[in-house]
PDB file of N, CA and C in Angstrom:
ATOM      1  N   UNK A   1     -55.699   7.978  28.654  1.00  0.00           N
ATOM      2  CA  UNK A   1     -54.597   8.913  28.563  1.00  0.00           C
ATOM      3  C   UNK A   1     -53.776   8.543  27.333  1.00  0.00           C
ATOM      4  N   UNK A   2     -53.265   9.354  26.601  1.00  0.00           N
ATOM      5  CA  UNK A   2     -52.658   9.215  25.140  1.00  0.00           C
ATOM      6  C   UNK A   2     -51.293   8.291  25.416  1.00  0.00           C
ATOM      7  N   UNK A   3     -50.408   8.142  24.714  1.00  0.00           N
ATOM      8  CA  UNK A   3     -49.240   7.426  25.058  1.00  0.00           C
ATOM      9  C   UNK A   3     -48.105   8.446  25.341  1.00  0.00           C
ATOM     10  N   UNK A   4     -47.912   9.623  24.577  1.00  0.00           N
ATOM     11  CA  UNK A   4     -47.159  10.613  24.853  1.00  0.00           C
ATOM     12  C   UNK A   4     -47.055  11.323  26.111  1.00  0.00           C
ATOM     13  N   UNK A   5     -48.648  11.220  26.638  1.00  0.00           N
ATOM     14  CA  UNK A   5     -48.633  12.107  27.791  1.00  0.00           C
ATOM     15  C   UNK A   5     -48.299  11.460  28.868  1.00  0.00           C
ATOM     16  N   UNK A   6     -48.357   9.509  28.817  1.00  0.00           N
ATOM     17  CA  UNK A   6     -48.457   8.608  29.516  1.00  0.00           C
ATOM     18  C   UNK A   6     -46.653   8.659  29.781  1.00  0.00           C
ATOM     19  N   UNK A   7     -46.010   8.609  28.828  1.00  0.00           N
ATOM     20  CA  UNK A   7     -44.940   8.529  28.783  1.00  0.00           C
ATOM     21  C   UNK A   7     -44.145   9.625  29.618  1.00  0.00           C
ATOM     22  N   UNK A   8     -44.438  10.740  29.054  1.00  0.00           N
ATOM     23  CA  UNK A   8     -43.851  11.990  29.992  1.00  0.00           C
ATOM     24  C   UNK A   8     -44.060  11.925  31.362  1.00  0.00           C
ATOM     25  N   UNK A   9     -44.953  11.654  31.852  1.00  0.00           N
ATOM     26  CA  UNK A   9     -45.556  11.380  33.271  1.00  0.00           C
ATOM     27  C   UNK A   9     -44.541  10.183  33.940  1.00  0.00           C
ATOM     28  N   UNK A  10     -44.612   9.761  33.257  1.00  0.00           N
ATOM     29  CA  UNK A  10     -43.606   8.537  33.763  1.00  0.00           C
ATOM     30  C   UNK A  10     -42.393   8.900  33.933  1.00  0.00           C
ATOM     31  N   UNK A  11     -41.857   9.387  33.326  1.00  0.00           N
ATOM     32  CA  UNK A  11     -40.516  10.187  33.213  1.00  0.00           C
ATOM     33  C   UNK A  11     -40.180  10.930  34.177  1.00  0.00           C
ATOM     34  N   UNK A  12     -41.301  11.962  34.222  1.00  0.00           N
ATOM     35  CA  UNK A  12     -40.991  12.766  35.407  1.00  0.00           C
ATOM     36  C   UNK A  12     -41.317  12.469  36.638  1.00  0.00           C
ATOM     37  N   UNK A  13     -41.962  11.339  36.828  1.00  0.00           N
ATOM     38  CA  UNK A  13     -41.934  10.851  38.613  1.00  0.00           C
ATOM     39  C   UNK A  13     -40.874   9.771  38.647  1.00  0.00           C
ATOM     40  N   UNK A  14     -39.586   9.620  38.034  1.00  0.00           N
ATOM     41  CA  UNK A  14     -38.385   8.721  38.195  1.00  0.00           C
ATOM     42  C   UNK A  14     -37.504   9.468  38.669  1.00  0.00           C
ATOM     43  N   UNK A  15     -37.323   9.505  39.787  1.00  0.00           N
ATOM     44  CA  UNK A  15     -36.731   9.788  41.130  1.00  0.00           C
ATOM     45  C   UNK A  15     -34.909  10.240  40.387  1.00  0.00           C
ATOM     46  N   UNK A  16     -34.728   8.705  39.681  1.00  0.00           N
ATOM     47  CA  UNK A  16     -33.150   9.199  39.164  1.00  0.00           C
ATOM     48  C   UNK A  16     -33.015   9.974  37.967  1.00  0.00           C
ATOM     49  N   UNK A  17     -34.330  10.270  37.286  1.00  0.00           N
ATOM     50  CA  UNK A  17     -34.173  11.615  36.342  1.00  0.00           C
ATOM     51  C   UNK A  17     -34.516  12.753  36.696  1.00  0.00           C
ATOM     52  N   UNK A  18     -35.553  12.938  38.246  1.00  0.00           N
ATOM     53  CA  UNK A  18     -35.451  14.292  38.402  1.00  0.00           C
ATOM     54  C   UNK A  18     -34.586  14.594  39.430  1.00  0.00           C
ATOM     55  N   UNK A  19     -33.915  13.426  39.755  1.00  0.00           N
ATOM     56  CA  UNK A  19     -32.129  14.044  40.716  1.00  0.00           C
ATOM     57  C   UNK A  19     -31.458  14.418  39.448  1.00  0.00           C
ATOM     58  N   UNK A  20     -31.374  14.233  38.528  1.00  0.00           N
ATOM     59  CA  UNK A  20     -30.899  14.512  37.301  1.00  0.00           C
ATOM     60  C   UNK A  20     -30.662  16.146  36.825  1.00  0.00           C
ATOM     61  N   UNK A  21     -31.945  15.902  36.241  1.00  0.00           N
ATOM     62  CA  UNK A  21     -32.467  17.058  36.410  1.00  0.00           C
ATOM     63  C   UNK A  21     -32.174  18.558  36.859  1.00  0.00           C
ATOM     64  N   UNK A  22     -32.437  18.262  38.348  1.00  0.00           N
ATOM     65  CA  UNK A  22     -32.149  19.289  39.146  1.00  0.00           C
ATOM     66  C   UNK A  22     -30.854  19.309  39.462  1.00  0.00           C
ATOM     67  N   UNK A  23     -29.459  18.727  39.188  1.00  0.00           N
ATOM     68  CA  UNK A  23     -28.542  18.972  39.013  1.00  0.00           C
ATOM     69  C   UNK A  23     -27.715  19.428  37.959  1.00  0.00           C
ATOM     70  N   UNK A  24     -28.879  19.277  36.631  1.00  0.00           N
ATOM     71  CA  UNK A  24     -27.997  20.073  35.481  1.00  0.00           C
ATOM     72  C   UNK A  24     -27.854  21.229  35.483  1.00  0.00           C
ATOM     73  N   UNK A  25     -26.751  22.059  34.780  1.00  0.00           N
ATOM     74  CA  UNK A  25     -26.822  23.317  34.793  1.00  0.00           C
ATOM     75  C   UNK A  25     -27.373  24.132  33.564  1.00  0.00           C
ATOM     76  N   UNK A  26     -27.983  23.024  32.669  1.00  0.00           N
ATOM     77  CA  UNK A  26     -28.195  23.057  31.400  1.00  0.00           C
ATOM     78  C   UNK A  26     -29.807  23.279  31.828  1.00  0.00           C
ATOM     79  N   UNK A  27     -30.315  22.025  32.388  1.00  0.00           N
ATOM     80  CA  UNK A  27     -31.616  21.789  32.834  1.00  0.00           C
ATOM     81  C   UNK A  27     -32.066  23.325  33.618  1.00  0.00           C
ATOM     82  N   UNK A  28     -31.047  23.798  34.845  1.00  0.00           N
ATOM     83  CA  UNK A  28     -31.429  25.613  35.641  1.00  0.00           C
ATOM     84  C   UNK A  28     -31.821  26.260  34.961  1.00  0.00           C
ATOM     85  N   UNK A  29     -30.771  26.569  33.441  1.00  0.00           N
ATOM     86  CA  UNK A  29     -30.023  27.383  32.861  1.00  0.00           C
ATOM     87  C   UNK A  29     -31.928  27.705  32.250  1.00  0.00           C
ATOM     88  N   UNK A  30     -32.276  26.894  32.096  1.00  0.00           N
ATOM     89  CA  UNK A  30     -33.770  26.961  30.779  1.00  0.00           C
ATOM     90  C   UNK A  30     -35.217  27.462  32.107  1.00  0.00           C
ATOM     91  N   UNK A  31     -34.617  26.993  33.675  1.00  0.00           N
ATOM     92  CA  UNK A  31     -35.787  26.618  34.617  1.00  0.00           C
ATOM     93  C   UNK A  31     -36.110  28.168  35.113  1.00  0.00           C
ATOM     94  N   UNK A  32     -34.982  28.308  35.490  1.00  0.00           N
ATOM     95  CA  UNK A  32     -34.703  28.915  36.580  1.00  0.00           C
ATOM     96  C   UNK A  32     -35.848  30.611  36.378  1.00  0.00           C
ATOM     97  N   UNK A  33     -36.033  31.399  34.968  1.00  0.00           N
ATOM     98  CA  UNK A  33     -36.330  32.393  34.643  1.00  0.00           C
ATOM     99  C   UNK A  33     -38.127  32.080  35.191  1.00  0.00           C
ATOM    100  N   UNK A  34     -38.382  30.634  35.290  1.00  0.00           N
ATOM    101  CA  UNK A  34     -39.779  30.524  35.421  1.00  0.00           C
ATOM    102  C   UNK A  34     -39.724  29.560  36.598  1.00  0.00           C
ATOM    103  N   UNK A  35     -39.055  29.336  37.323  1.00  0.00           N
ATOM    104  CA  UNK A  35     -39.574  28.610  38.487  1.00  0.00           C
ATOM    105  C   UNK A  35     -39.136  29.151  39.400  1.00  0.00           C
ATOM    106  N   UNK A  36     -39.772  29.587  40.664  1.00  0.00           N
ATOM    107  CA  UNK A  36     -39.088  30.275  41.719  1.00  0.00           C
ATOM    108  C   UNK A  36     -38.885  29.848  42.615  1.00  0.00           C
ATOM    109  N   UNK A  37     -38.797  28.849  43.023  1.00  0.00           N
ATOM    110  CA  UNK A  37     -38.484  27.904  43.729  1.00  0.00           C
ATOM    111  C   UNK A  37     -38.835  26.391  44.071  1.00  0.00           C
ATOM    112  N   UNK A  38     -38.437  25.918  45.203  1.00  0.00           N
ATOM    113  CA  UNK A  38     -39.057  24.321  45.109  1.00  0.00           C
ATOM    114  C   UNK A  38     -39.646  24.455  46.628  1.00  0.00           C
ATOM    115  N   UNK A  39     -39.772  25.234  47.221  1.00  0.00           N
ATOM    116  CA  UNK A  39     -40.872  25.498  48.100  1.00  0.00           C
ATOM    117  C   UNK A  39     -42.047  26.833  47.873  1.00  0.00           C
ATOM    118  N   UNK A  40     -42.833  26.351  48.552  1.00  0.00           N
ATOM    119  CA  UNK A  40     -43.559  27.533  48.908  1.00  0.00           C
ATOM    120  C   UNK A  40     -43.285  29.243  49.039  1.00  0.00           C
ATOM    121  N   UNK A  41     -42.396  28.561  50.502  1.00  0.00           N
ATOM    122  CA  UNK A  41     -41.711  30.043  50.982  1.00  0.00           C
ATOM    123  C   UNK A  41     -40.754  30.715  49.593  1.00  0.00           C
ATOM    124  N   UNK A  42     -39.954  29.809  49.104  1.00  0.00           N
ATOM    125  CA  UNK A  42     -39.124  30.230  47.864  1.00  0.00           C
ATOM    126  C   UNK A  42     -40.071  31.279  47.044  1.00  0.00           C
ATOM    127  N   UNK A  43     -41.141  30.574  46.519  1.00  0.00           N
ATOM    128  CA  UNK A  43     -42.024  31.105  45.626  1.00  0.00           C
ATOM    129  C   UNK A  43     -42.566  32.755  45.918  1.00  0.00           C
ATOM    130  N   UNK A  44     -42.694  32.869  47.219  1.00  0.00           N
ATOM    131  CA  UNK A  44     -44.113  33.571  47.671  1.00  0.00           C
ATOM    132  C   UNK A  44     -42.758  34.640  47.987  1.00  0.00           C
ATOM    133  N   UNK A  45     -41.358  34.325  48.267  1.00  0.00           N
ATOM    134  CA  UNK A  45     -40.189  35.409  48.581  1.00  0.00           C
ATOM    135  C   UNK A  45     -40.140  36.020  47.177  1.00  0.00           C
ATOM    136  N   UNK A  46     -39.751  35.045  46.517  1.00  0.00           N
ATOM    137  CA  UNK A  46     -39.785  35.466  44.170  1.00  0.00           C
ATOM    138  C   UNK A  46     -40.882  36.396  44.060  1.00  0.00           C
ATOM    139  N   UNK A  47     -42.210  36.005  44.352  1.00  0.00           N
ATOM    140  CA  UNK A  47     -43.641  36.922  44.477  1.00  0.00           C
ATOM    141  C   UNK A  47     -43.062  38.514  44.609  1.00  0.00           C
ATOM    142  N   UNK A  48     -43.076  38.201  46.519  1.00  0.00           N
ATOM    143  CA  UNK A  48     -42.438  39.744  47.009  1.00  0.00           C
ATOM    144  C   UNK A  48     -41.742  40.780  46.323  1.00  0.00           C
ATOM    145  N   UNK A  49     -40.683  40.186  45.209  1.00  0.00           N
ATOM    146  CA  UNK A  49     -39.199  40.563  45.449  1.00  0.00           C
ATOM    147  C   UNK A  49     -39.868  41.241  43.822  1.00  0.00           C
ATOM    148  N   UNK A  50     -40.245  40.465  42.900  1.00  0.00           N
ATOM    149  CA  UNK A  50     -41.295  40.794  41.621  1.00  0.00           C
ATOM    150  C   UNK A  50     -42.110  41.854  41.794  1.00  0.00           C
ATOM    151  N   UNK A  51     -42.679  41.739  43.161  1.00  0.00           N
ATOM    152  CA  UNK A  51     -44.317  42.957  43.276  1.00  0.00           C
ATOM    153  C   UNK A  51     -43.522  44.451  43.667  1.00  0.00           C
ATOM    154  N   UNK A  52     -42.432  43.934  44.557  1.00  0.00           N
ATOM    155  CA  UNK A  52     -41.382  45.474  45.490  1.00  0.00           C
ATOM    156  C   UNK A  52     -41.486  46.448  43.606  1.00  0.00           C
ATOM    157  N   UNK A  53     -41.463  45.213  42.308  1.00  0.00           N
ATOM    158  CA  UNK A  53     -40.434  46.255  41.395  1.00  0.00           C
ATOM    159  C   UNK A  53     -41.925  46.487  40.469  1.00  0.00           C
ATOM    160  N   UNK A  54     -42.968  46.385  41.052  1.00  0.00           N
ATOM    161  CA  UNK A  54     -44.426  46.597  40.452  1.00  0.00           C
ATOM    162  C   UNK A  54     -44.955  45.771  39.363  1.00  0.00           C
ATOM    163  N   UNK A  55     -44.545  44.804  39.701  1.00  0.00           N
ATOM    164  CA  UNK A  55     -45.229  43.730  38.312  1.00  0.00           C
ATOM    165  C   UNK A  55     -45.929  43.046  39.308  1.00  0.00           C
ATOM    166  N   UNK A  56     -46.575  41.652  38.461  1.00  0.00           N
ATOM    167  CA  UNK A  56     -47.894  40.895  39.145  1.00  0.00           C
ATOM    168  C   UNK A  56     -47.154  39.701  38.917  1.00  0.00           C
ATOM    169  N   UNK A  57     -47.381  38.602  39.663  1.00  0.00           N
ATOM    170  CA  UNK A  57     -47.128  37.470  39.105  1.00  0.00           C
ATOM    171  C   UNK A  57     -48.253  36.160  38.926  1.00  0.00           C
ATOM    172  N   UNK A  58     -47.952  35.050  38.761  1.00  0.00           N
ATOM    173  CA  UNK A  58     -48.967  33.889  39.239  1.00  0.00           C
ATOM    174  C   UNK A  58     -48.290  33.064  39.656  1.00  0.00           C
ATOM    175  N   UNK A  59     -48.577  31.905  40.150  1.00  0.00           N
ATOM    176  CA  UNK A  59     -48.041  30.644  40.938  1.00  0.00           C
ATOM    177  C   UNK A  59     -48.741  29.689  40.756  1.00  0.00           C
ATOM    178  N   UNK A  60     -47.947  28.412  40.119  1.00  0.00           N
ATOM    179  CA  UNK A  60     -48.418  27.492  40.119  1.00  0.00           C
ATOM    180  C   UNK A  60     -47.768  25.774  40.770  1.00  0.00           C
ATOM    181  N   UNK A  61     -48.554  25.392  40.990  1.00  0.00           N
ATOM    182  CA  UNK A  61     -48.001  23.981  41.216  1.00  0.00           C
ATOM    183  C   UNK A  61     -47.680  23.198  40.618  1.00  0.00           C
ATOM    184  N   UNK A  62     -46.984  22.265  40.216  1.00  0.00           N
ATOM    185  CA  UNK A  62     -46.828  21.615  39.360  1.00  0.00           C
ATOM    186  C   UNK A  62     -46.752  19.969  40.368  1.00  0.00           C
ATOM    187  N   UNK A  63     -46.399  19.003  38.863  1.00  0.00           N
ATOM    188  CA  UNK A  63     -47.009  17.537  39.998  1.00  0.00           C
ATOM    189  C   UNK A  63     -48.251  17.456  40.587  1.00  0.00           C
ATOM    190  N   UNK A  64     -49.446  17.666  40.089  1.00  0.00           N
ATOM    191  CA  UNK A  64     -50.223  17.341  40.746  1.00  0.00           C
ATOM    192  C   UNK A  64     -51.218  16.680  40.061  1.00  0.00           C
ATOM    193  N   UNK A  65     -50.627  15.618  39.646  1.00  0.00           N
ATOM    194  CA  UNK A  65     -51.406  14.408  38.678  1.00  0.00           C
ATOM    195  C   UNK A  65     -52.034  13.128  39.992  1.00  0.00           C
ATOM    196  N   UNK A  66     -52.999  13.071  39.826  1.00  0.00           N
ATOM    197  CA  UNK A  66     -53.816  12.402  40.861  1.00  0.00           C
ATOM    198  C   UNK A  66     -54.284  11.072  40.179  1.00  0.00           C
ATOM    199  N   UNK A  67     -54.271  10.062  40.871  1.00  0.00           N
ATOM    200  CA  UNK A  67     -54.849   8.675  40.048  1.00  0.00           C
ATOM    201  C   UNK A  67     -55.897   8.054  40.989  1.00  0.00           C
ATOM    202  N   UNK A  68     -56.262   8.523  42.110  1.00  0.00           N
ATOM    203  CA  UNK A  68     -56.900   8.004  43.021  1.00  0.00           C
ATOM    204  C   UNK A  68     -57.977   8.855  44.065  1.00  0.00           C
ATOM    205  N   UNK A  69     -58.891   8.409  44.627  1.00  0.00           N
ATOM    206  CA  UNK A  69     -59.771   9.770  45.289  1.00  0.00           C
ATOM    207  C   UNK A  69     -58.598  10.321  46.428  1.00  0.00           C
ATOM    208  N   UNK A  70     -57.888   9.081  47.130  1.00  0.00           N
ATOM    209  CA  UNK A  70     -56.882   9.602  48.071  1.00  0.00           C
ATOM    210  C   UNK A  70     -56.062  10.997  48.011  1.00  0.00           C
ATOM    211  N   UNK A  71     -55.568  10.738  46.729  1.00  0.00           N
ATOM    212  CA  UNK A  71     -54.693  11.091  46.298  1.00  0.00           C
ATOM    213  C   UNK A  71     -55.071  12.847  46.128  1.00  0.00           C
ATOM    214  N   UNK A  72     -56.446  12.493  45.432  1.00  0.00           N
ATOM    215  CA  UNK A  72     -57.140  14.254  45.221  1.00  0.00           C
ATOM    216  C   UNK A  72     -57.262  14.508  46.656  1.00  0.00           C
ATOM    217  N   UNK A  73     -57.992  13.854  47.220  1.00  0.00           N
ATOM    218  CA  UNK A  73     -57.851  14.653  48.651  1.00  0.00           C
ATOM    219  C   UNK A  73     -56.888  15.173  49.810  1.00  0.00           C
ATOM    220  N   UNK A  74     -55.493  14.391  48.989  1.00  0.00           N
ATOM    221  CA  UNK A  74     -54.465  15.009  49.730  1.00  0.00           C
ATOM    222  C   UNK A  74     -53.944  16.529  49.132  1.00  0.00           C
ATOM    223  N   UNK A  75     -54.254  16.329  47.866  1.00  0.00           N
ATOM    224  CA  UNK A  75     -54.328  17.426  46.974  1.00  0.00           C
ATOM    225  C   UNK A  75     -55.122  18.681  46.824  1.00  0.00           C
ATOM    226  N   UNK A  76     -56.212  18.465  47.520  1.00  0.00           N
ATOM    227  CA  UNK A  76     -57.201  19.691  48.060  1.00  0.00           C
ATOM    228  C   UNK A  76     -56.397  20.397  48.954  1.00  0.00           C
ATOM    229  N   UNK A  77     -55.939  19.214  49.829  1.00  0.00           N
ATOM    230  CA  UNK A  77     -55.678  19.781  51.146  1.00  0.00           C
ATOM    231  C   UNK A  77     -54.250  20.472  50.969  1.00  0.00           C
ATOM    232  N   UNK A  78     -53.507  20.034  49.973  1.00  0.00           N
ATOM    233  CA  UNK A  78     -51.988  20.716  50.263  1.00  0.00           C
ATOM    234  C   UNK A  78     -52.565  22.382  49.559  1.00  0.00           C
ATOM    235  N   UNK A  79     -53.842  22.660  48.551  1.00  0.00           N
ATOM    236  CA  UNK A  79     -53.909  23.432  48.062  1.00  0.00           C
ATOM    237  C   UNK A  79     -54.557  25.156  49.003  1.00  0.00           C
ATOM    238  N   UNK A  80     -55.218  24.232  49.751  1.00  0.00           N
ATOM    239  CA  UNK A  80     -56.148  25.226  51.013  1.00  0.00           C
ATOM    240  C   UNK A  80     -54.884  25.622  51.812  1.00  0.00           C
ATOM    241  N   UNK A  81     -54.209  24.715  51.888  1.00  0.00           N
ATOM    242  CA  UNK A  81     -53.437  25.051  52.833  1.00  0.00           C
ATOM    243  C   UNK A  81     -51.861  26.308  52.388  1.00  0.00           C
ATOM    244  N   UNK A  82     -51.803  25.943  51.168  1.00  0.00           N
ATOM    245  CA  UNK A  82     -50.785  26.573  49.939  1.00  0.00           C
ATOM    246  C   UNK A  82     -52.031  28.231  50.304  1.00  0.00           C
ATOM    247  N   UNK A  83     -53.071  28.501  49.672  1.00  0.00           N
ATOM    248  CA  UNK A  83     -53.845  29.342  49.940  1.00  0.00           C
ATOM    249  C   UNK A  83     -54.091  30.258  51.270  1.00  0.00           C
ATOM    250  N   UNK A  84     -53.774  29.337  52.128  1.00  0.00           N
ATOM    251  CA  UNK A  84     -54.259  30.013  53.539  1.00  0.00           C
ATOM    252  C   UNK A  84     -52.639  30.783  53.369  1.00  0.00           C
ATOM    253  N   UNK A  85     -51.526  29.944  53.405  1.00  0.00           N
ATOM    254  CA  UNK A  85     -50.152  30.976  53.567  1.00  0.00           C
ATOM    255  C   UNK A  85     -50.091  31.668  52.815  1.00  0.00           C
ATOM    256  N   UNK A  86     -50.420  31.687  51.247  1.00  0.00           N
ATOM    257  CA  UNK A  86     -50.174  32.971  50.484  1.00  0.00           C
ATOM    258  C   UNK A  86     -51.257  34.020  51.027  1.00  0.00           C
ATOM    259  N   UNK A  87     -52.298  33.583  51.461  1.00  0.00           N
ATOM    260  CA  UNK A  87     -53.347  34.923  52.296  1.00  0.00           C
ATOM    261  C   UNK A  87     -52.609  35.659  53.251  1.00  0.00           C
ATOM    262  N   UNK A  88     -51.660  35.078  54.461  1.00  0.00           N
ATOM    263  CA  UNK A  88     -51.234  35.483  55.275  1.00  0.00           C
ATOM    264  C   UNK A  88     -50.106  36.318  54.719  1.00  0.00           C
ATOM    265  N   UNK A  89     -49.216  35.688  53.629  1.00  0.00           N
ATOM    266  CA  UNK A  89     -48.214  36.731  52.917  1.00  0.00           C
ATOM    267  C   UNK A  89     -48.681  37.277  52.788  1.00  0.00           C
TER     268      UNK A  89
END
């Protein structure tokens, strides 16, 4: 892994920069037009509320840097499962 990318990664799993973070209003101010929430349900309501006015959207996850087989396989599983509820939406 490069050093830049090594670095950023690091950054963003430090607990006291992304309480940070998510309390700036500077940090929203840039987020907010592209993230629709910090759950699921948040997301898939943003979806709804986007499709009611006839546009499409996509969804993505973010954080999901894996270093271990564990780790992917918890990661399959949050994804099937992310899948099965947006089916049911």
């Amino acid at each position: 892994m490069n050093v830049m990318r090594r670095s950023v990664l690091t950054v963003a799993d430090n607990g006291v920069v992304e309480n940070a973070f998510r309390k700036s209003r500077l940090a929203r101010g840039l987020v907010d037009r592209f993230v629709a929430g910090e759950t699921l349900g948040d997301a898939l309501a943003a979806a709804a509320r986007i499709a009611a006015q006839g546009m499409t959207t996509t969804l993505d996850l973010l954080g999901e840097n894996v270093a271990t087989a564990e780790e992917a396989e918890r990661a399959v599983g949050a994804y099937v499962a992310i899948l099965q509820e947006m089916r049911a939406a």
